[in-house]
Protein backbone atom coordinates (compact mmCIF):
# COMPACT_ATOMS: atom_id res chain seq x y z
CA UNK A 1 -150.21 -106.47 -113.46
CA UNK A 2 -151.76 -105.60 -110.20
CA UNK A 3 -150.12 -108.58 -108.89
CA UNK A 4 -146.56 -107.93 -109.64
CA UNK A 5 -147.23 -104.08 -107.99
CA UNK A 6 -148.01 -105.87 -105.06
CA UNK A 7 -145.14 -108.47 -104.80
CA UNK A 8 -142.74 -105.19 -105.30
CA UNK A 9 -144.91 -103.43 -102.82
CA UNK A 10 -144.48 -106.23 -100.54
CA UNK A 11 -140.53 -106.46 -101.26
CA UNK A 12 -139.74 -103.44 -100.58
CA UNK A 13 -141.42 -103.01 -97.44
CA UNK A 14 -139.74 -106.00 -96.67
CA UNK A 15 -136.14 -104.51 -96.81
CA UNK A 16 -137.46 -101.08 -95.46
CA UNK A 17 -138.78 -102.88 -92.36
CA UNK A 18 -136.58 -105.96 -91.44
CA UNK A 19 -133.21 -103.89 -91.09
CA UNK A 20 -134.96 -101.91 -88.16
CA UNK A 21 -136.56 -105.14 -86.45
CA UNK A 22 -133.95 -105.67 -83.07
CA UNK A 23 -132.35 -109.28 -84.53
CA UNK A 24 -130.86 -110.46 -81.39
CA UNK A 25 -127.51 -112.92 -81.59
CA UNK A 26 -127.81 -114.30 -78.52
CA UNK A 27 -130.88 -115.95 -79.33
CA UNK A 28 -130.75 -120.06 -81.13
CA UNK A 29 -131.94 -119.84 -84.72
CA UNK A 30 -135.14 -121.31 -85.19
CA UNK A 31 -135.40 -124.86 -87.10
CA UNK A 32 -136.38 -123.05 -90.35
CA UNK A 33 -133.28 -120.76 -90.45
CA UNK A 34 -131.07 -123.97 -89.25
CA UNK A 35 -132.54 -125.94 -92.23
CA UNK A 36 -131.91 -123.52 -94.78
CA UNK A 37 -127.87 -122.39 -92.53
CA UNK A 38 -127.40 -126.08 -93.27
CA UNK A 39 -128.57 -126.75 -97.07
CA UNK A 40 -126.73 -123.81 -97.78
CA UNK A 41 -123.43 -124.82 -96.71
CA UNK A 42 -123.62 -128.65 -97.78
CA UNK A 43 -124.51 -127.30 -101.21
CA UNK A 44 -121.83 -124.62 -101.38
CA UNK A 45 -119.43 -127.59 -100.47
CA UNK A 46 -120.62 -129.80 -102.79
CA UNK A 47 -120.74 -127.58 -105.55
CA UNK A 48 -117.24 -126.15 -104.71
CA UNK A 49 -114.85 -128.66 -102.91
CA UNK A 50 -114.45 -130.96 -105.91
CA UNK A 51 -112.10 -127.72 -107.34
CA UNK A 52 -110.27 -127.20 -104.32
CA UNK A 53 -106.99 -129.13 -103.39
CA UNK A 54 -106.03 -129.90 -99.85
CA UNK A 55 -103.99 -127.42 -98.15
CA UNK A 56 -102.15 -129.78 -95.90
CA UNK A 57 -100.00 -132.54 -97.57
CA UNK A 58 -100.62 -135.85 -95.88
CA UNK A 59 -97.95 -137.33 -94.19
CA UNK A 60 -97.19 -139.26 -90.92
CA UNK A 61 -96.14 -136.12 -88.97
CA UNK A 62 -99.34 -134.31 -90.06
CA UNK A 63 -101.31 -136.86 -88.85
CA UNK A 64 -99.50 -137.31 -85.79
CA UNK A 65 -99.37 -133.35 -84.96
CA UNK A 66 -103.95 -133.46 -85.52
């Protein structure tokens, strides 16, 4: 029990301190965030782009136009 206080404790000082921390754009993601960027979007395209149909009909001028 005392355990699952402190994992809540932890939580929410968690989202009562990150939003204030200065998160700077301009800097490059570090290779943990990358990792888990990347993961994330190959598995929301896998999951999802076997139920989606392609927008542009191929055909020679397509091609031709990139």
């Amino acid at each position: 029990m005392i355990l699952i206080g402190a994992v809540i404790a932890v939580l929410i000082l968690l989202l009562r301190l990150l939003p204030s921390i200065n998160w700077p754009v301009s800097t490059k993601p570090g290779p943990l965030e990358s990792k888990l960027a990347d993961y994330v979007t190959s598995e929301w395209v896998r999951r999802h782009a076997a139920n989606q149909t392609n927008p542009v009909n191929l055909s020679p001028e397509n091609l031709k136009a990139g």
